[in-house]
Protein backbone atom coordinates (compact mmCIF):
# COMPACT_ATOMS: atom_id res chain seq x y z
CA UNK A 1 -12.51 -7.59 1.17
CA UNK A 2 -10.09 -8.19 -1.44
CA UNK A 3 -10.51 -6.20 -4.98
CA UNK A 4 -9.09 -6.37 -8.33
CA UNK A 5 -5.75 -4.01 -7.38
CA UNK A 6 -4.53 -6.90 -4.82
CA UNK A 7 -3.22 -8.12 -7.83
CA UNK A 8 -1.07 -5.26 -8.77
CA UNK A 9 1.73 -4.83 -6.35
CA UNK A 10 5.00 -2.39 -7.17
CA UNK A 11 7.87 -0.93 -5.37
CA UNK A 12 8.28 2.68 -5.28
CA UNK A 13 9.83 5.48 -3.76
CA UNK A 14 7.11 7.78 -4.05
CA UNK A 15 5.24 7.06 -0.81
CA UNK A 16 8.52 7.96 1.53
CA UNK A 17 11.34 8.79 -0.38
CA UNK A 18 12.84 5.33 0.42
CA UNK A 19 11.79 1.80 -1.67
CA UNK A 20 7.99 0.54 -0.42
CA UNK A 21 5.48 -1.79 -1.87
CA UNK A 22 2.03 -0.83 -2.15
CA UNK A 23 -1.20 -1.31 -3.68
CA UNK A 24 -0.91 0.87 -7.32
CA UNK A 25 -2.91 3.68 -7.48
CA UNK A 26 -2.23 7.79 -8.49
CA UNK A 27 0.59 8.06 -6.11
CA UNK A 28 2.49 5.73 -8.36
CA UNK A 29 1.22 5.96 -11.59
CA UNK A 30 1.03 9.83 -11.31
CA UNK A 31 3.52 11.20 -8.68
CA UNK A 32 5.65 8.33 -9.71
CA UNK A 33 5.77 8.39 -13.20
CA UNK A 34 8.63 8.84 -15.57
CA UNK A 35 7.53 12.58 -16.36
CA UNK A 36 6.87 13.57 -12.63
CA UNK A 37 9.50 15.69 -11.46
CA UNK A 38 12.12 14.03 -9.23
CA UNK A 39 10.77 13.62 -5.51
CA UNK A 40 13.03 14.77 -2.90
CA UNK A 41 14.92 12.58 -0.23
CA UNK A 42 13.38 10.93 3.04
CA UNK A 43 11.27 12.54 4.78
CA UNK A 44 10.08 15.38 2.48
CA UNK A 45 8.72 13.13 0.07
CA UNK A 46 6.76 11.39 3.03
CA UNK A 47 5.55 14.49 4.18
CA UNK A 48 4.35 15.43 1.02
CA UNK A 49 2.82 12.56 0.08
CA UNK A 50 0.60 12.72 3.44
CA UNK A 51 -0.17 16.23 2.85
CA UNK A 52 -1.21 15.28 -0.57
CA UNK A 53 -3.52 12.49 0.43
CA UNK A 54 -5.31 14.77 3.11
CA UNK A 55 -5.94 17.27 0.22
CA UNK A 56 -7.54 14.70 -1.89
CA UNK A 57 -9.34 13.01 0.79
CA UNK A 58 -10.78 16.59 1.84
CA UNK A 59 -12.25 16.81 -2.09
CA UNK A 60 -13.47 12.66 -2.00
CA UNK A 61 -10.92 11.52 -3.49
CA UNK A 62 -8.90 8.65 -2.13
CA UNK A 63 -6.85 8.03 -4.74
CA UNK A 64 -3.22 9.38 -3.72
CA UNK A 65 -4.04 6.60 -0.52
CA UNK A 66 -0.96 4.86 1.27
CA UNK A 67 -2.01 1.39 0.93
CA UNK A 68 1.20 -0.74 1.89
CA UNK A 69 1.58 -4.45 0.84
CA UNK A 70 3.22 -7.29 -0.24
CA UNK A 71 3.43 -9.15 -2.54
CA UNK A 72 1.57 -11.96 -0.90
CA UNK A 73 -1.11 -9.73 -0.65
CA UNK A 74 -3.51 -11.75 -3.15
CA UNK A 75 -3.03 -14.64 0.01
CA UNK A 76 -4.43 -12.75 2.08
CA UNK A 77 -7.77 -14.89 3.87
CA UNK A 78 -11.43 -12.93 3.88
CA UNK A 79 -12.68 -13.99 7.14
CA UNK A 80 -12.95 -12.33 10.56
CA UNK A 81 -9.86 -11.77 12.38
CA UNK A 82 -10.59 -14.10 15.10
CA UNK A 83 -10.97 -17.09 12.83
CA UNK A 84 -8.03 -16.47 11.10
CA UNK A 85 -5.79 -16.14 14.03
CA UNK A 86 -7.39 -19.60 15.00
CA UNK A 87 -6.62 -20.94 11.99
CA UNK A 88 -2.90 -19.76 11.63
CA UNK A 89 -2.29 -21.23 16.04
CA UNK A 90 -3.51 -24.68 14.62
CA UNK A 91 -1.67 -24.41 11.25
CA UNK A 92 1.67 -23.24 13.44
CA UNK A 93 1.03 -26.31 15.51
CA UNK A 94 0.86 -28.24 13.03
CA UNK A 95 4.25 -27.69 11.48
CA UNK A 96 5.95 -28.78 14.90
């Protein structure tokens, strides 16, 4: 199910140490932000931000979560995935 943070997309190095888009949450606004300290290279910063969302998640919180996505995530279709790969073999055909 799609929520309200679909909407808000950004690219940031936080989640590896290299340029990603994900969903915005703590990880950017918090470890990412302007008076974080600077993260270290690939893969220390991934490695770190995994052990930091096990930590949380062990407390209940899941906000430091990797959520990757585009920025067509807001197209994304709510329906189960075997109707939706239906839909995208006729749609394919279609274009032929």
């Amino acid at each position: 199910m799609k929520g309200p943070r679909v909407e808000s997309t950004a690219i940031s190095a936080v989640i590896s140490g290299r340029p990603a888009r994900g969903l915005v949450n703590r990880l950017f606004t918090d470890v990412g932000s302007p008076e974080a300290p600077a993260l270290p290279d690939y893969p220390i910063t991934y490695d770190a931000a995994k052990a930091l969302h096990a930590a949380a998640l062990a407390k209940g919180c899941d906000d430091f979560a990797v959520q990757w996505a585009g920025q067509g995530a807001p197209l994304a279709r709510e329906l189960p995935a075997t109707d939706l790969v239906a839909i995208l073999v006729r749609e394919m055909a279609a274009q032929d």
